[in-house]
Protein backbone atom coordinates (compact mmCIF):
# COMPACT_ATOMS: atom_id res chain seq x y z
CA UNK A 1 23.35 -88.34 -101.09
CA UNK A 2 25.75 -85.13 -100.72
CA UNK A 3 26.74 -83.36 -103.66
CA UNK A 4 29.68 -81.20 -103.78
CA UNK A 5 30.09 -77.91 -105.86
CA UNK A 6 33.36 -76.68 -107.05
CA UNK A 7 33.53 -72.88 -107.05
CA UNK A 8 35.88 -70.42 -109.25
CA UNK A 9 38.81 -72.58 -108.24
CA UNK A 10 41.96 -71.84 -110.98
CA UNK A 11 43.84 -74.73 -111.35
CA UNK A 12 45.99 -76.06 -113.88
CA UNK A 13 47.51 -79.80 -112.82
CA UNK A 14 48.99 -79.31 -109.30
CA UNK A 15 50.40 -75.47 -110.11
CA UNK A 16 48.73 -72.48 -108.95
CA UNK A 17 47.90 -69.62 -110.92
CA UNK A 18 47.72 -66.08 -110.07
CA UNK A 19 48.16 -64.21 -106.96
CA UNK A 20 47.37 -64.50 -103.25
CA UNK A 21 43.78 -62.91 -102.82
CA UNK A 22 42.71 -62.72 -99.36
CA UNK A 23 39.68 -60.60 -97.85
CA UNK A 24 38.92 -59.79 -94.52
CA UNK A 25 36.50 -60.89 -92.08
CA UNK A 26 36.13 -58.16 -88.66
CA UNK A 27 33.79 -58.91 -85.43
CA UNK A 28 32.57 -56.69 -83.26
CA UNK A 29 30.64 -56.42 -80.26
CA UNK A 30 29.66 -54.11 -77.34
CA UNK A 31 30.84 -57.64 -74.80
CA UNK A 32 33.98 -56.98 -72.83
CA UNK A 33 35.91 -60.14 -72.91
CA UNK A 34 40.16 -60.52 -72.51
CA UNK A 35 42.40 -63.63 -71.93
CA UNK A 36 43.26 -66.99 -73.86
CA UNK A 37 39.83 -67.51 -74.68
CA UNK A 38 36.50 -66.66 -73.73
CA UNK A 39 32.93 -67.06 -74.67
CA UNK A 40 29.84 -64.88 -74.23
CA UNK A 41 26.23 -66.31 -74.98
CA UNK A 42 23.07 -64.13 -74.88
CA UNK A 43 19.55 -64.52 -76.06
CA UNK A 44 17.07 -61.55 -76.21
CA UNK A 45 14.92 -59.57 -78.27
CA UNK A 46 16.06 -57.76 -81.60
CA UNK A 47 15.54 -53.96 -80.95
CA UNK A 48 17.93 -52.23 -83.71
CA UNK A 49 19.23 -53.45 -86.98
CA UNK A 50 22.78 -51.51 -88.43
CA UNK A 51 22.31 -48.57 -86.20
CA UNK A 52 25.69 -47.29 -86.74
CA UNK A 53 26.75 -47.70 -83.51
CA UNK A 54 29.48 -50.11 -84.11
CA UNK A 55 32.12 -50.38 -86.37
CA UNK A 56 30.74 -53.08 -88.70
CA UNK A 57 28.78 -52.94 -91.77
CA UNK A 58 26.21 -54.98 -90.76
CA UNK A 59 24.81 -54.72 -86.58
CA UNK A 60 22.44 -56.21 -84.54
CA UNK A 61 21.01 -54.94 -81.31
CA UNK A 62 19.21 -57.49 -79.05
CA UNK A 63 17.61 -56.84 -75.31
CA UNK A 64 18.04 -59.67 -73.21
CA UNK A 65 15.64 -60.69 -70.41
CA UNK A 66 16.84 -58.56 -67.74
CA UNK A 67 17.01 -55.40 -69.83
CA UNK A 68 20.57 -54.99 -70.87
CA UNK A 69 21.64 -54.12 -74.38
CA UNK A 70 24.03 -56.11 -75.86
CA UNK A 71 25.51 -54.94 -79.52
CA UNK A 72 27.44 -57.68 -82.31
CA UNK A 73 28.48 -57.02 -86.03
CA UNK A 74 30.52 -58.51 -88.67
CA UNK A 75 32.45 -56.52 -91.96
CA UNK A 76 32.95 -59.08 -94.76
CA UNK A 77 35.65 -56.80 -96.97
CA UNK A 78 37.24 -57.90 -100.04
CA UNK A 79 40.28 -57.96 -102.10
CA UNK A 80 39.75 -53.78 -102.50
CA UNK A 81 38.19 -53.48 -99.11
CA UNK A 82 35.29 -53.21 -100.53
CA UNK A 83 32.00 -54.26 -98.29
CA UNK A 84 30.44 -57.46 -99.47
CA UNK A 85 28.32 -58.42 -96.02
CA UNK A 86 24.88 -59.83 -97.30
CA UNK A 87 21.97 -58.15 -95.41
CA UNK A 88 21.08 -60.20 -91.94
CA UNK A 89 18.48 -62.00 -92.31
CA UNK A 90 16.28 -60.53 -89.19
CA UNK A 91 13.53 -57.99 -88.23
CA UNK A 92 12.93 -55.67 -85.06
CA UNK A 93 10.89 -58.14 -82.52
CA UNK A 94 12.82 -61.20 -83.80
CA UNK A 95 14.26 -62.90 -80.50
CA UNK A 96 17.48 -64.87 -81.21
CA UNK A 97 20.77 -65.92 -79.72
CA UNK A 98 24.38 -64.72 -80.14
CA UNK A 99 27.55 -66.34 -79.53
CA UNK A 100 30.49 -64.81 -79.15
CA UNK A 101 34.25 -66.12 -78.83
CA UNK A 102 37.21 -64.01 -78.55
CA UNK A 103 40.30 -66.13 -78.29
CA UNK A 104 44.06 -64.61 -77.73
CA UNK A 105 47.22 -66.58 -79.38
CA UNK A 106 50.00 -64.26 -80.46
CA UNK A 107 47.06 -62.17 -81.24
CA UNK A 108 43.37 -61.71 -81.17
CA UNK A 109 40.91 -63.71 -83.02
CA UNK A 110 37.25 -63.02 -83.28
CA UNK A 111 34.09 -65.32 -83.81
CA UNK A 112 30.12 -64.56 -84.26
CA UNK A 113 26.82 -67.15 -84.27
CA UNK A 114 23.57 -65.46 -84.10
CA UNK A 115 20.99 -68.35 -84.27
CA UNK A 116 17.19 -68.12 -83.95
CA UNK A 117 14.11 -70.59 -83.85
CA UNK A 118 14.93 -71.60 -87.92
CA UNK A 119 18.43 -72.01 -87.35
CA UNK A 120 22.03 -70.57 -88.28
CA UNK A 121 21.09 -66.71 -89.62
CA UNK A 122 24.74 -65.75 -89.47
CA UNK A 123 28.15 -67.54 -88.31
CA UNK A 124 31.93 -65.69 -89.08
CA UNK A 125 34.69 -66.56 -88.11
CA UNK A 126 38.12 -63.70 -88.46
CA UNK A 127 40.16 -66.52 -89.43
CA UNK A 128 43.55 -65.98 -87.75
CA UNK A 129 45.83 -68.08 -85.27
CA UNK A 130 43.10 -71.66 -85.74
CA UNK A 131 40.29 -69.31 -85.60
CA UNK A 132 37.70 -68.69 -82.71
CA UNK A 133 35.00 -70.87 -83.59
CA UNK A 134 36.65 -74.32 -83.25
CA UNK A 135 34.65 -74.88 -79.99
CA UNK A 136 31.26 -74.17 -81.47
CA UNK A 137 28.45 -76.86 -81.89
CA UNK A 138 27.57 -75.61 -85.83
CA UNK A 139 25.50 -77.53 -88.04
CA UNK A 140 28.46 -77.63 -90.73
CA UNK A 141 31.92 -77.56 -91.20
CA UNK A 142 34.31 -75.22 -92.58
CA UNK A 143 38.21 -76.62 -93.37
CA UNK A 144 41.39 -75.41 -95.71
CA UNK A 145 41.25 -78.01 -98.87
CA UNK A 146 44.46 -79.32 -99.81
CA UNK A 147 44.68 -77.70 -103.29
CA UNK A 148 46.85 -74.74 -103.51
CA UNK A 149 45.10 -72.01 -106.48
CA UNK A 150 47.42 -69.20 -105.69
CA UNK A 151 51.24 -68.17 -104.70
CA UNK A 152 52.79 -65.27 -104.05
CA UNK A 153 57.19 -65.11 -103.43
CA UNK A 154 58.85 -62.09 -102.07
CA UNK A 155 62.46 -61.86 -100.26
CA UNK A 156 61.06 -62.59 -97.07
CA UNK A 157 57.96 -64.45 -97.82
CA UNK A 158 55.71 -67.27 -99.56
CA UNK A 159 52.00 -66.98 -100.09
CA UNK A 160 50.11 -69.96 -100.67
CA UNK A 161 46.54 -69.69 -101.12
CA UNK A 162 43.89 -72.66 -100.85
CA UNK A 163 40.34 -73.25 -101.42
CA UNK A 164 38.02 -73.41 -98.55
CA UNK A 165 35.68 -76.18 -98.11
CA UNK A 166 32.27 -75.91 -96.63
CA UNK A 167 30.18 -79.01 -95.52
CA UNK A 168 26.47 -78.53 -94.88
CA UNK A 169 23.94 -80.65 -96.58
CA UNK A 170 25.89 -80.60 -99.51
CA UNK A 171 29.77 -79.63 -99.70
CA UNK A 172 30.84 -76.46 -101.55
CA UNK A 173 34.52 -76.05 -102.65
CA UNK A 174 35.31 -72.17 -103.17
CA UNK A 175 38.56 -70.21 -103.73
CA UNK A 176 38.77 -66.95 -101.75
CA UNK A 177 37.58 -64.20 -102.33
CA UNK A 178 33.96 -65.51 -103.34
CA UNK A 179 30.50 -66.26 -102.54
CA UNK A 180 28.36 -69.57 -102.99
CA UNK A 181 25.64 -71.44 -101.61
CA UNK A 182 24.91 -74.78 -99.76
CA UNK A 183 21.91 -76.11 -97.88
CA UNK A 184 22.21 -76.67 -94.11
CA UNK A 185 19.50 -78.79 -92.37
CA UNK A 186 17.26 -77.89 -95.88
CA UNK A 187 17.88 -74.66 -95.60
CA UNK A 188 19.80 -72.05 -98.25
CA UNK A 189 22.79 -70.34 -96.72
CA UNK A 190 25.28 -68.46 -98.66
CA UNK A 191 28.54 -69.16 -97.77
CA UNK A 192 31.88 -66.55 -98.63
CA UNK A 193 34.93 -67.44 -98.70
CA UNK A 194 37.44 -65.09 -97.83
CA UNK A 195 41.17 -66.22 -96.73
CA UNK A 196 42.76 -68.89 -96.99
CA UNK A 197 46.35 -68.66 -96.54
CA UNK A 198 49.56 -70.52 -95.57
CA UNK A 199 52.64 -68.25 -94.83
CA UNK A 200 56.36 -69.54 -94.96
CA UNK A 201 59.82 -67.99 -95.88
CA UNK A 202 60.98 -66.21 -98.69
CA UNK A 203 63.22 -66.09 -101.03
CA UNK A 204 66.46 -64.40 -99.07
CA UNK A 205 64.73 -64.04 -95.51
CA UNK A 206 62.17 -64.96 -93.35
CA UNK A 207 59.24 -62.48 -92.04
CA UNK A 208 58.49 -62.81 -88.49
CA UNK A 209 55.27 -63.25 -88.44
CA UNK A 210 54.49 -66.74 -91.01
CA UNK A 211 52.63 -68.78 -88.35
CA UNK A 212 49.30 -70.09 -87.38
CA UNK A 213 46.27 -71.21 -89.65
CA UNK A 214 44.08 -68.68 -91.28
CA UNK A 215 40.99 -69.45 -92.72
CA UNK A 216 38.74 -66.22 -92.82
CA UNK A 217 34.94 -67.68 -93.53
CA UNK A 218 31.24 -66.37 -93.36
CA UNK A 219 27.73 -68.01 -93.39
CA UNK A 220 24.54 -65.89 -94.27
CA UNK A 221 20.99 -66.90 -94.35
């Protein structure tokens, strides 16, 4: 039977309480990819780990079978901006595979899986315009829950913040920014939750940009 955990959700009745906190969740990659939406999937060896190369916090270098490097990353920032990426869970000589979506809207969105013989070791996702990973064949399920737990109102726009809900072997109900954990095929992930956000007019005008769904997530091993 499932259980479900409820996070550091602040709720009184139906009213939220507090302020809008969102995170951030950034890709990156060394692939080369443009248009609505594409996808780039490559399996190889593990030759560097956070090299510095890229602009992430945390990096992984693989070689693939015919001897080209390819390069993905993923910052997990908070509130502050502060860095609060869990170590990836790999070594030099591990081989794995890495899929990566870049999908255009209004703007870009990106999305990371790096799997290996055990399973998930890390899936994010930026958040913005649906997100990128819609398309991927995870092992879970990450959605917006229906409870608001924060608001913001300015002249020219409403913040609503939600929980985030994450379905594995268990379900874990978290309010952004913050970090859990929930088992996925028997095994212990830790799961952060990092915006969750509806936009819509304000008070006395309306921002331009209040659309799209934006749920920033990460999965860690």
């Amino acid at each position: 039977m499932k259980s479900t955990i409820f996070g550091s959700v602040l709720v009184m009745g139906s009213v939220a309480c507090g302020s809008v906190e969102e995170g951030a969740v950034d890709v990156c990659s060394t692939f080369e990819l443009s248009g609505e939406e594409e996808l780039a999937q490559v399996s190889g060896t593990v030759t560097g780990i956070n090299e510095g190369v890229l602009d992430c916090d945390q990096s992984v270098s693989i070689e693939d079978a015919a001897g080209q490097q390819w390069r993905v990353g993923v910052s997990i920032l908070d509130a502050t901006g502060a860095d609060i990426a869990p170590a990836i869970d790999l070594d030099i000589g591990d081989s794995i595979s890495i899929e990566y979506r870049f999908h255009m809207v209004f703007g870009s969105v990106e999305g990371l899986v790096i799997t290996d013989d055990f399973g998930v070791v890390v899936a994010a996702d930026e958040g913005a315009w649906g997100g990128a990973l819609t398309a991927s064949a995870l092992p879970f399920s990450v959605s917006r829950g229906q409870q608001v737990v924060s608001s913001n109102v300015t002249p020219c726009m409403t913040m609503e913040g939600y929980e985030i809900i994450f379905e594995g072997d268990d379900t874990v109900v978290q309010s952004p920014v913050s970090i859990s954990k929930f088992l996925i095929e028997g095994q212990e992930m830790q799961t952060l939750a990092i915006r969750s956000t509806l936009r819509g007019p304000g008070r006395n005008c309306s921002a331009s940009d209040i659309s799209g769904q934006d749920v920033a997530w990460a999965v860690f091993r």
